[in-house]
N, C-alpha and C. Protein backbone atom coordinates (compact mmCIF):
# COMPACT_ATOMS: atom_id res chain seq x y z
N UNK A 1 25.29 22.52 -30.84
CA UNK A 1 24.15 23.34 -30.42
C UNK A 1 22.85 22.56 -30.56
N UNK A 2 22.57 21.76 -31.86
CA UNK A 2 21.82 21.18 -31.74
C UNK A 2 21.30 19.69 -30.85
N UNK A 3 22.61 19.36 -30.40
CA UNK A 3 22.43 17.98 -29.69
C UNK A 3 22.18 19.10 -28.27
N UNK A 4 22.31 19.79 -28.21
CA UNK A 4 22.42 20.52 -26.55
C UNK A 4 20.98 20.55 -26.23
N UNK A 5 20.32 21.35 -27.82
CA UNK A 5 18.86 21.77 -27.27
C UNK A 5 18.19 20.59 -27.47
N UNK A 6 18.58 19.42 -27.73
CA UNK A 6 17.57 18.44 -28.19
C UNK A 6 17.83 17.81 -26.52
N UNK A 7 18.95 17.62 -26.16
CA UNK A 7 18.69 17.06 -24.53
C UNK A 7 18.35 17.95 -23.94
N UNK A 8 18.30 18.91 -24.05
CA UNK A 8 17.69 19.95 -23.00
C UNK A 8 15.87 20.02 -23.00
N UNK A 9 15.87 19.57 -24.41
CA UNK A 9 14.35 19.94 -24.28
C UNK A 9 13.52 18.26 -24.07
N UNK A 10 14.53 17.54 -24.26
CA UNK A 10 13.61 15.90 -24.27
C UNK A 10 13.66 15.59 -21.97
N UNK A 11 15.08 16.77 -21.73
CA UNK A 11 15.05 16.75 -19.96
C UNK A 11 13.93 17.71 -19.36
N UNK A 12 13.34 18.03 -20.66
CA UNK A 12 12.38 19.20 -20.36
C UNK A 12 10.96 18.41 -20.13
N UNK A 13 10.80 17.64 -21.38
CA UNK A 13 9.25 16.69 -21.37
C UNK A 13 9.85 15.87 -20.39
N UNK A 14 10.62 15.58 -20.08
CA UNK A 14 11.19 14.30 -18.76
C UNK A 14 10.55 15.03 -17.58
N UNK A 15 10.81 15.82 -17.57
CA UNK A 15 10.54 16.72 -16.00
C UNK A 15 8.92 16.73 -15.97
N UNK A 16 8.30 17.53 -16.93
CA UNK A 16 7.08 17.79 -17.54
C UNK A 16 6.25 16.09 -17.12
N UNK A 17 6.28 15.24 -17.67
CA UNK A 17 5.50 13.94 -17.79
C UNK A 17 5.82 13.39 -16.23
N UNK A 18 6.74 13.34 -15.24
CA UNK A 18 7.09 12.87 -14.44
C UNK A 18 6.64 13.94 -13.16
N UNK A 19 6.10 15.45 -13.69
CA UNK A 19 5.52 16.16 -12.60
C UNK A 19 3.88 15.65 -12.64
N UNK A 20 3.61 15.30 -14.00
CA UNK A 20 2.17 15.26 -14.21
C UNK A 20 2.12 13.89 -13.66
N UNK A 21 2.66 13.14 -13.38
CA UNK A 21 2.44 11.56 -12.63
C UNK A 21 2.58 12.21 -11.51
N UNK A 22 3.20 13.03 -10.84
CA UNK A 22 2.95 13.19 -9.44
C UNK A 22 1.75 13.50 -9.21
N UNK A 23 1.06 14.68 -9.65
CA UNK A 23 -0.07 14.99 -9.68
C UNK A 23 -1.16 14.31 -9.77
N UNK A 24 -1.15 12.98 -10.58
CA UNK A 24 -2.25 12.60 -11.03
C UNK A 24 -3.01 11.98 -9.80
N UNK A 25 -4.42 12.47 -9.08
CA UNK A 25 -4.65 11.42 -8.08
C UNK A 25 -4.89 10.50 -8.67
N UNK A 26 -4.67 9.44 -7.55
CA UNK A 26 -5.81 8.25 -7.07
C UNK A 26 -6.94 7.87 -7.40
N UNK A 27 -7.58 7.33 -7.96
CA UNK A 27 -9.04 6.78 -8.20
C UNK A 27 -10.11 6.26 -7.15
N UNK A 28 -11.02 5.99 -6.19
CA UNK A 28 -11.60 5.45 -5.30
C UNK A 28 -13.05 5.21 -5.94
N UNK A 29 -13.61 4.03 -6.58
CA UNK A 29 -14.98 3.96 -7.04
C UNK A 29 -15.38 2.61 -6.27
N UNK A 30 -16.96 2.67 -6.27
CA UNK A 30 -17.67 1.53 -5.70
C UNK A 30 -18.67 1.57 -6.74
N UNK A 31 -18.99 -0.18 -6.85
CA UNK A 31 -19.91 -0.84 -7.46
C UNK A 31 -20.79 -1.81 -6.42
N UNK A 32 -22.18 -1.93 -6.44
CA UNK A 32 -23.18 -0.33 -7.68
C UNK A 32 -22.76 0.71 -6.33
N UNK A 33 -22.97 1.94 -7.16
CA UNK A 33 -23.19 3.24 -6.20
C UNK A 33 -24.04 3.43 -5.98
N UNK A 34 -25.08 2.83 -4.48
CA UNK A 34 -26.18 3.29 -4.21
C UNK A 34 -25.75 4.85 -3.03
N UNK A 35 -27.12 5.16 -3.06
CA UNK A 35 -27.02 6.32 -2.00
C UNK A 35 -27.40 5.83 -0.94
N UNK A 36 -28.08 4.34 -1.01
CA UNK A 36 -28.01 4.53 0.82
C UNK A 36 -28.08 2.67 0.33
N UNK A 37 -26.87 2.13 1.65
CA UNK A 37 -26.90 0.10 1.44
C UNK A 37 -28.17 0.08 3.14
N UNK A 38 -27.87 -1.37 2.48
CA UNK A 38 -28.82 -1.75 3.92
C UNK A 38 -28.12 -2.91 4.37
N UNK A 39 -28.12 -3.22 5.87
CA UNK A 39 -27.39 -4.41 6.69
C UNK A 39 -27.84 -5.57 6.04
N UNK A 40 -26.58 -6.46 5.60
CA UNK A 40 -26.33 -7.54 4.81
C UNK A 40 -25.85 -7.22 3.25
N UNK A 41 -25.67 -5.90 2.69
CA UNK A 41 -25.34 -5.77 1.54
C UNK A 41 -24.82 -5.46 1.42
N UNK A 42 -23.49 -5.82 0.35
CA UNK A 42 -22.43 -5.88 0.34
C UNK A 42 -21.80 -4.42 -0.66
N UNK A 43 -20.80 -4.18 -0.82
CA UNK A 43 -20.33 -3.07 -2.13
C UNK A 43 -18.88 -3.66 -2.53
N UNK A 44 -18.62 -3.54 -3.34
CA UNK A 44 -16.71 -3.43 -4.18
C UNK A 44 -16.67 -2.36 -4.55
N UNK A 45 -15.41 -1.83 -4.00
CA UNK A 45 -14.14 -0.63 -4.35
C UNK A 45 -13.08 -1.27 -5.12
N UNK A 46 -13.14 -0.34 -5.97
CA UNK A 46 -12.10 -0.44 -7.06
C UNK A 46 -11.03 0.63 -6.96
N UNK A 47 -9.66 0.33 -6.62
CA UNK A 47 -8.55 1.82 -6.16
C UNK A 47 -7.75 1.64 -7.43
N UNK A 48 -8.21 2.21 -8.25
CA UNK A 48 -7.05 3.17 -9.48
C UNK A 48 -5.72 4.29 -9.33
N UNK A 49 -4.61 3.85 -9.06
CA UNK A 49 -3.70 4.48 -9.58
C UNK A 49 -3.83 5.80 -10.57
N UNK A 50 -4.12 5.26 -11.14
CA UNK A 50 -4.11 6.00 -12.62
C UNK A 50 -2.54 6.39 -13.39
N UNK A 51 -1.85 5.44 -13.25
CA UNK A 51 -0.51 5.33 -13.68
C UNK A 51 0.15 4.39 -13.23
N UNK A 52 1.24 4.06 -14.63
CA UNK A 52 1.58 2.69 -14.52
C UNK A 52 1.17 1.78 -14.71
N UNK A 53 1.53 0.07 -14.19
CA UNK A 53 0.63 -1.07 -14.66
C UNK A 53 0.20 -1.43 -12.97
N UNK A 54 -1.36 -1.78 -13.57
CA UNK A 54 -1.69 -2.59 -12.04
C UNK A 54 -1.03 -3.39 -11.42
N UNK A 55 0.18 -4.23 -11.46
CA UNK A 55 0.55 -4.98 -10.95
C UNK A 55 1.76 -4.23 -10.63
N UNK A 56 2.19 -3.07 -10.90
CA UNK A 56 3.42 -2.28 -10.16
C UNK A 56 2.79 -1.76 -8.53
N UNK A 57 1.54 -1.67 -8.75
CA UNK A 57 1.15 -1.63 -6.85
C UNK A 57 0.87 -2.37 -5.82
N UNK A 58 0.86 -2.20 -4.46
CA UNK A 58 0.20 -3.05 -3.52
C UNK A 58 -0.86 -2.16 -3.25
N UNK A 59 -2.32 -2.50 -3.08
CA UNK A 59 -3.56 -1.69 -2.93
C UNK A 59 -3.68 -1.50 -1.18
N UNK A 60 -4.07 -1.38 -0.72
CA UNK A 60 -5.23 -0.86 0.26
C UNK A 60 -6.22 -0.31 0.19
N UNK A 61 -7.33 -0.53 1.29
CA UNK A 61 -8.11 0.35 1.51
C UNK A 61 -8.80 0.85 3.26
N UNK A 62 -8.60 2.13 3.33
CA UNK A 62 -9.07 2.11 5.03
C UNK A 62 -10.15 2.88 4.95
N UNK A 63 -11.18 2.46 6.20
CA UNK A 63 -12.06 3.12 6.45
C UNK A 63 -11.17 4.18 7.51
N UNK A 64 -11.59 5.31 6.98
CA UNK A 64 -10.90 7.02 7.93
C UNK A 64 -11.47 6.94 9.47
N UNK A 65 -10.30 6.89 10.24
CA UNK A 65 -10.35 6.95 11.53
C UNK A 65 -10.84 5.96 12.32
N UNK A 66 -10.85 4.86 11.35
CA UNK A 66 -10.96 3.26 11.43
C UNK A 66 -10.43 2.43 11.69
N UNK A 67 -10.31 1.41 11.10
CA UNK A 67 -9.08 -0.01 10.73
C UNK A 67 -8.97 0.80 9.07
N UNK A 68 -7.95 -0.21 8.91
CA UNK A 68 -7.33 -0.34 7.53
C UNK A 68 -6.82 -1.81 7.20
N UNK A 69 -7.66 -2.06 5.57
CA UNK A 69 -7.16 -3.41 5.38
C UNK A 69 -5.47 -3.22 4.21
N UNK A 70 -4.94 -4.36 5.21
CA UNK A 70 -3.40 -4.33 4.65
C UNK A 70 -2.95 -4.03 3.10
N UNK A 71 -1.86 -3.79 3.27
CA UNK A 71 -1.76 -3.90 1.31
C UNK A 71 -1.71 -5.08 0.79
N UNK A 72 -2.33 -5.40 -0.28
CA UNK A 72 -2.13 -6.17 -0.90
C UNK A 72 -1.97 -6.20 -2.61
N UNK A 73 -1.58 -7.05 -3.55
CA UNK A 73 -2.00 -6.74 -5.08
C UNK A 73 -3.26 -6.79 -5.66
N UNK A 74 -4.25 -6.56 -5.48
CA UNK A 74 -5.51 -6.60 -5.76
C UNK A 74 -5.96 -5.03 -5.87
N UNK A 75 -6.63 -4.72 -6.82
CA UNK A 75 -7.16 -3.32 -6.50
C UNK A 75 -8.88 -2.82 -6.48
N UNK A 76 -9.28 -4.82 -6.13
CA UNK A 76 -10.27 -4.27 -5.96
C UNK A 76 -10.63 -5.33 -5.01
N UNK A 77 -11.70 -4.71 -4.01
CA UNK A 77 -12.48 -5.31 -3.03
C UNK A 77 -13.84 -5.10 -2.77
N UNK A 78 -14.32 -6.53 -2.11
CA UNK A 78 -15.51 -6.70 -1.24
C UNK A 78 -15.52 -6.36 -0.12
N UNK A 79 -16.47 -5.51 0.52
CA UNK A 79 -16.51 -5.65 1.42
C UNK A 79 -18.17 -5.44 1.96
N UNK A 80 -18.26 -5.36 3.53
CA UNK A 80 -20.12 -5.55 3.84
C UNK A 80 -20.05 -4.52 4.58
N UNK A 81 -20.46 -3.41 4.48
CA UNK A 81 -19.93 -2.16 5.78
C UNK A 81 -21.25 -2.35 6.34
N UNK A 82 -21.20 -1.56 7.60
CA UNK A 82 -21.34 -1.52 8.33
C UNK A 82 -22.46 -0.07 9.33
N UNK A 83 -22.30 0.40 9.12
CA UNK A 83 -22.34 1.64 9.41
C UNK A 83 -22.04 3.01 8.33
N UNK A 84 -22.09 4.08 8.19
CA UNK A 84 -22.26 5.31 7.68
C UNK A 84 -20.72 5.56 8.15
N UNK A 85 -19.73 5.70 7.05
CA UNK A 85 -18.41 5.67 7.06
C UNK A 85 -18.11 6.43 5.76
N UNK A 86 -16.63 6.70 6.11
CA UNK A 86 -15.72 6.96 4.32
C UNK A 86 -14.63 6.22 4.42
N UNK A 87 -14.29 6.23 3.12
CA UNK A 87 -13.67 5.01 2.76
C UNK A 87 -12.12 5.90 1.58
N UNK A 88 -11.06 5.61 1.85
CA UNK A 88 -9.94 5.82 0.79
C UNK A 88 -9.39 5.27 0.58
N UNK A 89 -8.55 4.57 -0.33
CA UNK A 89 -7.22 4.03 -0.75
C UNK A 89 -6.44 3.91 -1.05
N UNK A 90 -4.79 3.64 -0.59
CA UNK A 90 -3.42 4.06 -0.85
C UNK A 90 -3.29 3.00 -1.93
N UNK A 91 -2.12 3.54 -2.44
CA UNK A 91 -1.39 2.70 -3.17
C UNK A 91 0.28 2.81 -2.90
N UNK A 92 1.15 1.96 -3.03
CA UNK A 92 2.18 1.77 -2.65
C UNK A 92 3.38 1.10 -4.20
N UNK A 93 3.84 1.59 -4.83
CA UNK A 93 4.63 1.41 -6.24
C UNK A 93 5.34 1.13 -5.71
N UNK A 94 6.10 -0.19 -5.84
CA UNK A 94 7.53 -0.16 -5.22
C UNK A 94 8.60 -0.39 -5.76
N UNK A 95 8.43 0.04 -7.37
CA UNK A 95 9.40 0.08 -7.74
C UNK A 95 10.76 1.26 -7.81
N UNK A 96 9.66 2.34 -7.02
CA UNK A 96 10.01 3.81 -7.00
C UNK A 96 9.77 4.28 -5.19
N UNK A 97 9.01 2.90 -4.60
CA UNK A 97 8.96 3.66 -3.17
C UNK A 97 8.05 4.98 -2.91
N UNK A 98 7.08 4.61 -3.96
CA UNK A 98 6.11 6.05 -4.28
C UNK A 98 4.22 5.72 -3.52
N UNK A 99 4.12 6.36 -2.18
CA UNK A 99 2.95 6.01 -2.05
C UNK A 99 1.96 7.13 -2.56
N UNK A 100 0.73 7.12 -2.62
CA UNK A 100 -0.47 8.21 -2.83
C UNK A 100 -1.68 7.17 -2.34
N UNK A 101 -2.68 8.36 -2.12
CA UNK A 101 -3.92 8.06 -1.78
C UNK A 101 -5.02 8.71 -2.45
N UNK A 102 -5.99 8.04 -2.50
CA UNK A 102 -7.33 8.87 -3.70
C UNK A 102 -8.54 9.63 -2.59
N UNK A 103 -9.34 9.84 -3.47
CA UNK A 103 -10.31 10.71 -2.95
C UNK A 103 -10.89 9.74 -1.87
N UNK A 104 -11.69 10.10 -1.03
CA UNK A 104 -12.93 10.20 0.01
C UNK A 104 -14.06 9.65 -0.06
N UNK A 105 -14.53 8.22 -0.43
CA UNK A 105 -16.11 7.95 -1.08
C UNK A 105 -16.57 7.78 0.50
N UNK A 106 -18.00 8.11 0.51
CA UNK A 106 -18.61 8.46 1.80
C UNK A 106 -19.65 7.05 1.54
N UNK A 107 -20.05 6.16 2.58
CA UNK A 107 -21.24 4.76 2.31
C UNK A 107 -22.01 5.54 3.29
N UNK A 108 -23.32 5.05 3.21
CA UNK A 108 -24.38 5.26 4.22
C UNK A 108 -24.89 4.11 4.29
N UNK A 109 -25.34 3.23 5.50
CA UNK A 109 -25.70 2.23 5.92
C UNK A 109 -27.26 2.06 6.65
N UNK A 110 -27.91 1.74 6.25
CA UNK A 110 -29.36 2.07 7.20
C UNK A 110 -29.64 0.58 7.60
N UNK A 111 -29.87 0.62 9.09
CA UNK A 111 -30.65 -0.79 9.98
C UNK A 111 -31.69 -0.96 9.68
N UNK A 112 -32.24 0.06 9.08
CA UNK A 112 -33.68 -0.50 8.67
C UNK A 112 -33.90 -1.37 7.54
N UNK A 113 -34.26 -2.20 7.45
CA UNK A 113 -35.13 -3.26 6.25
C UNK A 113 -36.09 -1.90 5.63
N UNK A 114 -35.59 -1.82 4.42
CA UNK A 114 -36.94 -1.25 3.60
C UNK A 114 -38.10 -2.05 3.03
N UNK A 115 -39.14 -1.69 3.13
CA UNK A 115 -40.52 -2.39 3.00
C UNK A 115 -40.69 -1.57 1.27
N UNK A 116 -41.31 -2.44 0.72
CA UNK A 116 -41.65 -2.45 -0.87
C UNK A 116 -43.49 -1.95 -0.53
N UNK A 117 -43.60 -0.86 -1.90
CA UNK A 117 -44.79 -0.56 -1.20
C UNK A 117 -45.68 -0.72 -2.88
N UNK A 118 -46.79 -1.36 -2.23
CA UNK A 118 -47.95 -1.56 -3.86
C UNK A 118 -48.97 -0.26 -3.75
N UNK A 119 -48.84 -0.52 -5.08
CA UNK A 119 -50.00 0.76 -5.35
C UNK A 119 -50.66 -0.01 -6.47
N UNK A 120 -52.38 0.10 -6.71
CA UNK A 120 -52.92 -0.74 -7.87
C UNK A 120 -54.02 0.38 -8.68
N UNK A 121 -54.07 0.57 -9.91
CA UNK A 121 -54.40 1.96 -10.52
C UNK A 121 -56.06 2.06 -10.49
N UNK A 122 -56.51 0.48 -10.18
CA UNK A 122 -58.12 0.03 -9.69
C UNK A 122 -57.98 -0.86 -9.05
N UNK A 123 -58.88 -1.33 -8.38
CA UNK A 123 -59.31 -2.68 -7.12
C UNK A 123 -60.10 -3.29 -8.15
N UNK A 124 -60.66 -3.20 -8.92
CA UNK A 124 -61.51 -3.45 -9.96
C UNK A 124 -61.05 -3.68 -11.30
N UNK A 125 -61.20 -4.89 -11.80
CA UNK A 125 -60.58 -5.37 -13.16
C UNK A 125 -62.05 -5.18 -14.09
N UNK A 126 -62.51 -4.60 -15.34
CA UNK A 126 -63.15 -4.43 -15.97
C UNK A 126 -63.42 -5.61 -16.85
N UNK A 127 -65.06 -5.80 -17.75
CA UNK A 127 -64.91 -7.06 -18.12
C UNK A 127 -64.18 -6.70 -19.59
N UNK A 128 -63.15 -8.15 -19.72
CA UNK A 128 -61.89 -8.02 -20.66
C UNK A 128 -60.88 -6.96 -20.90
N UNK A 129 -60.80 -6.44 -19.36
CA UNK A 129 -59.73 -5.35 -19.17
C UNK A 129 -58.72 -5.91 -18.18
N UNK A 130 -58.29 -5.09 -17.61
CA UNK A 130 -56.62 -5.01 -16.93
C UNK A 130 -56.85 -4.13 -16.06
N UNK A 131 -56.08 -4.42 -14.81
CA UNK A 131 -55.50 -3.53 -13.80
C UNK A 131 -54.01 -3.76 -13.68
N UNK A 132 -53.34 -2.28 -13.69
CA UNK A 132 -52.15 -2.05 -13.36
C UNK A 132 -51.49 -2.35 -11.45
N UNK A 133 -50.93 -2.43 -11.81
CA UNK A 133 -49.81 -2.75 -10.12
C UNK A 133 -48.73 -2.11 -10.41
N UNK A 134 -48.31 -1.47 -9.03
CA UNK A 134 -46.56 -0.93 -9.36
C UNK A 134 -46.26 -1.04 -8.08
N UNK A 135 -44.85 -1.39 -8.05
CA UNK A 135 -44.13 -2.21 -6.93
C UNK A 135 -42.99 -0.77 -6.52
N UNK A 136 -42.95 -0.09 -5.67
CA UNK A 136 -41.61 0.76 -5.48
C UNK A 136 -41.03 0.50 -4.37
N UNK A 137 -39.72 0.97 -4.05
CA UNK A 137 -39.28 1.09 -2.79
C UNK A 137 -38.60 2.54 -2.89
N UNK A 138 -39.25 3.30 -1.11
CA UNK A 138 -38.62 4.91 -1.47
C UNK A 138 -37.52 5.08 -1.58
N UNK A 139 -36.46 4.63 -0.96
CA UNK A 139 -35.11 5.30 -1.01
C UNK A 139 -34.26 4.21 -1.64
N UNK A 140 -33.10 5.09 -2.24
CA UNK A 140 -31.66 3.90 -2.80
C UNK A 140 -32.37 3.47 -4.09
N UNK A 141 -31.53 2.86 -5.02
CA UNK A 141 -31.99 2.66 -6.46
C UNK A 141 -31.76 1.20 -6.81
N UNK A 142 -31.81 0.83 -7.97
CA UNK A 142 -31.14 -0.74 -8.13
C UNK A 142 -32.31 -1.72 -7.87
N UNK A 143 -33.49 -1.80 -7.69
CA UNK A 143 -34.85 -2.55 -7.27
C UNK A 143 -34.89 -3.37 -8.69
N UNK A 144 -34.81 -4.49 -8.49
CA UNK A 144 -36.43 -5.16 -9.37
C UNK A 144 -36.99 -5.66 -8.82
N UNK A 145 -38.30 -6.40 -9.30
CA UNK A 145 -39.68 -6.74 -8.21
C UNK A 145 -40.14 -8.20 -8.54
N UNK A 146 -40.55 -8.61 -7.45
CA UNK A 146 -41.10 -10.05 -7.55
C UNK A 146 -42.54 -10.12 -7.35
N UNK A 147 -43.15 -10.46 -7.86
CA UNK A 147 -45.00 -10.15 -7.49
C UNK A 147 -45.65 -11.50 -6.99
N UNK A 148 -46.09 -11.44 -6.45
CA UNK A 148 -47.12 -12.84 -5.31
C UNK A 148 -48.87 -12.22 -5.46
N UNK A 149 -49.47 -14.11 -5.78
CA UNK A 149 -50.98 -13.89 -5.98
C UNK A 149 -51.51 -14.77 -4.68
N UNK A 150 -52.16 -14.47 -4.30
CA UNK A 150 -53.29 -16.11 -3.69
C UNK A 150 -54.97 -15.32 -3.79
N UNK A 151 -55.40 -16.34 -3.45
CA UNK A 151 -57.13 -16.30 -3.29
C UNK A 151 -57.55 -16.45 -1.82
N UNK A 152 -58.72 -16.55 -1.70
CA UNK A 152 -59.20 -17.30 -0.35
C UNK A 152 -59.16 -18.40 -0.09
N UNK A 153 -58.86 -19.23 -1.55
CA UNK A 153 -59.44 -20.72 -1.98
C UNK A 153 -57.44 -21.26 -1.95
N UNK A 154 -56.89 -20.26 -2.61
CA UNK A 154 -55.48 -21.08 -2.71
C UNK A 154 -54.19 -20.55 -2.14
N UNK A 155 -53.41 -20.94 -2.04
CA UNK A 155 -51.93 -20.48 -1.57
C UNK A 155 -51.08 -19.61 -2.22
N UNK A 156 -50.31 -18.35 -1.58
CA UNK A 156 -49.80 -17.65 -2.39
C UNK A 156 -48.53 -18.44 -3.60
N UNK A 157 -48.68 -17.58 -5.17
CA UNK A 157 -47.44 -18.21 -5.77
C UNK A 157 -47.13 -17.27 -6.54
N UNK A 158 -45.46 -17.15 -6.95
CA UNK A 158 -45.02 -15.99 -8.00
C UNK A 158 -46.06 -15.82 -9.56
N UNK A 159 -46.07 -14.76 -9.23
CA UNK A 159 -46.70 -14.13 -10.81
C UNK A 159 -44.94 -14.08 -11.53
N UNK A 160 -45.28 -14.65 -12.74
CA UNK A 160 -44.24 -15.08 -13.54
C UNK A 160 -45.01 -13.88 -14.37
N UNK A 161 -43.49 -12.84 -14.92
CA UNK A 161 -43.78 -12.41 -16.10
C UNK A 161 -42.27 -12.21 -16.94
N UNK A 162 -42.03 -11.37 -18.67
CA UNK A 162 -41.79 -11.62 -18.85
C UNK A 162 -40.32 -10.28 -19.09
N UNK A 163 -41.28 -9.26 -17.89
CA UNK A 163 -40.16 -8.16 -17.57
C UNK A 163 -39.58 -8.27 -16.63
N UNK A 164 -38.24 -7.77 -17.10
CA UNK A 164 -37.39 -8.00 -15.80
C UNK A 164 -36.77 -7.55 -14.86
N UNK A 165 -37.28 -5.99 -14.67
CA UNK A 165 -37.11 -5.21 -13.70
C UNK A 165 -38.98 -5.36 -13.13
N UNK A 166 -40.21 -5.61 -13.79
CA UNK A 166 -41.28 -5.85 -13.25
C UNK A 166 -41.89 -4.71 -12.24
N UNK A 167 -41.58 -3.41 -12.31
CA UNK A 167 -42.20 -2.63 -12.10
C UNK A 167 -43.68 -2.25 -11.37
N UNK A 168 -43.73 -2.39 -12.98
CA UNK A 168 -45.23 -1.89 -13.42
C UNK A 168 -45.81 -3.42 -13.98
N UNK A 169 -46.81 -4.20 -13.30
CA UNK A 169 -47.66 -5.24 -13.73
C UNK A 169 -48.88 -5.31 -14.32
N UNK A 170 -49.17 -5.48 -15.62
CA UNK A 170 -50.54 -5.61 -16.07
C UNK A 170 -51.65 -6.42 -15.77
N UNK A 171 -52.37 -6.84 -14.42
CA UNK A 171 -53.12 -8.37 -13.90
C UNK A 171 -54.75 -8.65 -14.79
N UNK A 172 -54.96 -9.57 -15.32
CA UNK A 172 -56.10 -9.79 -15.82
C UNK A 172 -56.68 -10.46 -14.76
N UNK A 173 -56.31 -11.47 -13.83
CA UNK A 173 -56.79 -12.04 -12.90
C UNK A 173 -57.47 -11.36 -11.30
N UNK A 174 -58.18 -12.01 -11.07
CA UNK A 174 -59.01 -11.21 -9.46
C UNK A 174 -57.75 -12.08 -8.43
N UNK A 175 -57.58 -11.54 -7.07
CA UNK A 175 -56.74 -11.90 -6.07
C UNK A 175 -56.49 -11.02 -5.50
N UNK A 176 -55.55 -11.68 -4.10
CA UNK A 176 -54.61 -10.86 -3.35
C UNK A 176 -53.04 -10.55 -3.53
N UNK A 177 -52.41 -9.73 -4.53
CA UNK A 177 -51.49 -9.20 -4.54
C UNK A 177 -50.41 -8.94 -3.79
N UNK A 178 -49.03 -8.97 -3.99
CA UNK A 178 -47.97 -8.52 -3.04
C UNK A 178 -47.05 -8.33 -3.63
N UNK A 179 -45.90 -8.01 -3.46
CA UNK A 179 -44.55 -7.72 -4.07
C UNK A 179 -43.28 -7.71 -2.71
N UNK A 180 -42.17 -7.56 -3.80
CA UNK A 180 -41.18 -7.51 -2.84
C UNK A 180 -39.89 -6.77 -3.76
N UNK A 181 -38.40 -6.08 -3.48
CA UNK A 181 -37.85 -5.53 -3.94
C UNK A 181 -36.67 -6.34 -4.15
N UNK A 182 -35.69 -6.56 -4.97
CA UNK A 182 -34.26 -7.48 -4.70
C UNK A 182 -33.64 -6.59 -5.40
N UNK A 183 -32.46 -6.64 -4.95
CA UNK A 183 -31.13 -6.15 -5.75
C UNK A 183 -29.69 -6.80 -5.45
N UNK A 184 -28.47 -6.62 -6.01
CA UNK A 184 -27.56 -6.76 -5.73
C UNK A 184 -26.68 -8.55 -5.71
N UNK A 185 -26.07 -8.50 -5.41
CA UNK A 185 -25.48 -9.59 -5.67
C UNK A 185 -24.13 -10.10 -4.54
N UNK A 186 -24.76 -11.43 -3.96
CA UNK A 186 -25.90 -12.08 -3.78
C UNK A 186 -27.48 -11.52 -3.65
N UNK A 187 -28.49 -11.82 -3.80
CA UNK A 187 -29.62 -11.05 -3.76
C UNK A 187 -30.08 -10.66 -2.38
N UNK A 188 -30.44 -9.04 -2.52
CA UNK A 188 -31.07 -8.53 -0.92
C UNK A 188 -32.35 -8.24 -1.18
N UNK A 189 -32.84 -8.99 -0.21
CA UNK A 189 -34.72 -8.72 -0.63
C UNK A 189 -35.76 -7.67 0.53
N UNK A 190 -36.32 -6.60 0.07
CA UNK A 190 -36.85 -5.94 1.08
C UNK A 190 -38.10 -7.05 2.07
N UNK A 191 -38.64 -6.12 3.16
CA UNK A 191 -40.02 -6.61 3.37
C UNK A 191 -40.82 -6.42 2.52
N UNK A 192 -41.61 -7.66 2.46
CA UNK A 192 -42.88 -8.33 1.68
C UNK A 192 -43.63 -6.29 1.71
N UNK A 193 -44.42 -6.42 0.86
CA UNK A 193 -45.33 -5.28 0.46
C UNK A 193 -46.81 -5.49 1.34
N UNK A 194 -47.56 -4.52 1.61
CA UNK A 194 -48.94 -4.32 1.73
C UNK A 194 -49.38 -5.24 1.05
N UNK A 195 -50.57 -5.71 1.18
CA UNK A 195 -51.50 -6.72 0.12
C UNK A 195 -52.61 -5.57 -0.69
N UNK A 196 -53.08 -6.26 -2.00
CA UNK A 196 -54.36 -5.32 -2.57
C UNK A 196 -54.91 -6.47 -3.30
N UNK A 197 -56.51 -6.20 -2.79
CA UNK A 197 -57.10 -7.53 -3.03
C UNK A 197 -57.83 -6.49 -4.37
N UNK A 198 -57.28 -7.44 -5.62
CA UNK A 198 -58.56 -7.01 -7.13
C UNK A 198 -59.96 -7.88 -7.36
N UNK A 199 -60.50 -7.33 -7.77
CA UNK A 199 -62.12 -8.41 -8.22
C UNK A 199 -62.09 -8.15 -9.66
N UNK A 200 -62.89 -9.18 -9.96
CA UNK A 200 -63.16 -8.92 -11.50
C UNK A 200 -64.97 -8.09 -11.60
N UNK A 201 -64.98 -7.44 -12.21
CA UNK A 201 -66.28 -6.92 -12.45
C UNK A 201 -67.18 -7.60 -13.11
C-alpha cells in the first residue's frame, strides 16, 4: 500500500511539473528598450525559454507577417529594424520535438533624425557667476550630451566636463554654445542643437 501511494503520488508531481513546463511561456526582451529607435540604430532580442538549458534549443526570431530569421543556437540577436514592426520568437527543443513561441514586443522606428534642443537659464554670465545650459532631446530616452563652444575670434571645440550623462552644464565662460545627443552602441548622434550666444557682464 505504501509503495502504491508513493508511485502514485511521485506520477502525480510528474504530471504536475511537466504540465507547468507546458505552460510556461516564452520570454521575448530587447536591449535598451527605447520607445521609439531611429534609422541606423540598432536593438538585441534576447528569446528565453524559460526551461531547460540554453543549449537544449534552436532560437529564432520573426518579424509577424514578415520574414523570419532561421533557427539557430543563439538566443540572442542584433538586429537594425527598420520600420514600426513586432517582433516574436520560437524556440525549438529537440530533444523532445517541443516547439513554443513568446510574447509580441512591438519596435517603433522614426525617419526622422531628432534634433537636440538648448535651453540657457541666462544669456548673461554675472561677474564671478555661472550660467546654466541644458541639452534635451523630446522623445525616446537613453541621451547623453556633448557640448561645443566657439567665439567670433575662434573655432568651435568640445567643452570637456567631468559628468557623464552632461545634461545640465555649469559655463563660466562668454561664447557660442551647442550640443548634441548620443546613445547606444555603436554611438547614434542626433542633429547638432540651436546655438546660444552668453556674454560675460
Amino acid at each position: 500500500m505504501g509503495k502504491t501511494l508513493c508511485r502514485a503520488l511521485g506520477l502525480l508531481i510528474l504530471t504536475i511539473l511537466l504540465w507547468i513546463g507546458q505552460i510556461q511561456n516564452a520570454m521575448l526582451t530587447i536591449e535598451p528598450n527605447w520607445s521609439t529607435y531611429y534609422l541606423g540604430e540598432s536593438v538585441s532580442f534576447r528569446c528565453d525559454m524559460t526551461e531547460g538549458e540554453d543549449n537544449d534549443w534552436e532560437y529564432h526570431i520573426n518579424r509577424k507577417s514578415q520574414d523570419h530569421f532561421p533557427y539557430n543556437s543563439h538566443k540572442s540577436y542584433t538586429l537594425e529594424p527598420l520600420y514600426k514592426t513586432e517582433f516574436q520568437c520560437c524556440g525549438h527543443r529537440r530533444i523532445f520535438n517541443k516547439t513554443k513561441c513568446s510574447n509580441t514586443v512591438f519596435v517603433t522606428v522614426s525617419v526622422n533624425k531628432p534634433r537636440a534642443t538648448l535651453r540657457a537659464d541666462s544669456t548673461t554670465i554675472p561677474l564671478g557667476g555661472s550660467v546654466t545650459l541644458s541639452c534635451s532631446v523630446k522623445t525616446s530616452a537613453g541621451w547623453k550630451y556633448r557640448w561645443f563652444r566657439r567665439t567670433s575670434d575662434t573655432s568651435e571645440v568640445e567643452v570637456r566636463t567631468n559628468n557623464e550623462e552632461n545634461r545640465d552644464i555649469s559655463v563660466t565662460q562668454g561664447g557660442i554654445y551647442r550640443c548634441l545627443g548620443v546613445r547606444g552602441n555603436p554611438d547614434f548622434y542626433t542633429e547638432i542643437s540651436n546655438e546660444e550666444t552668453i556674454e560675460i557682464k
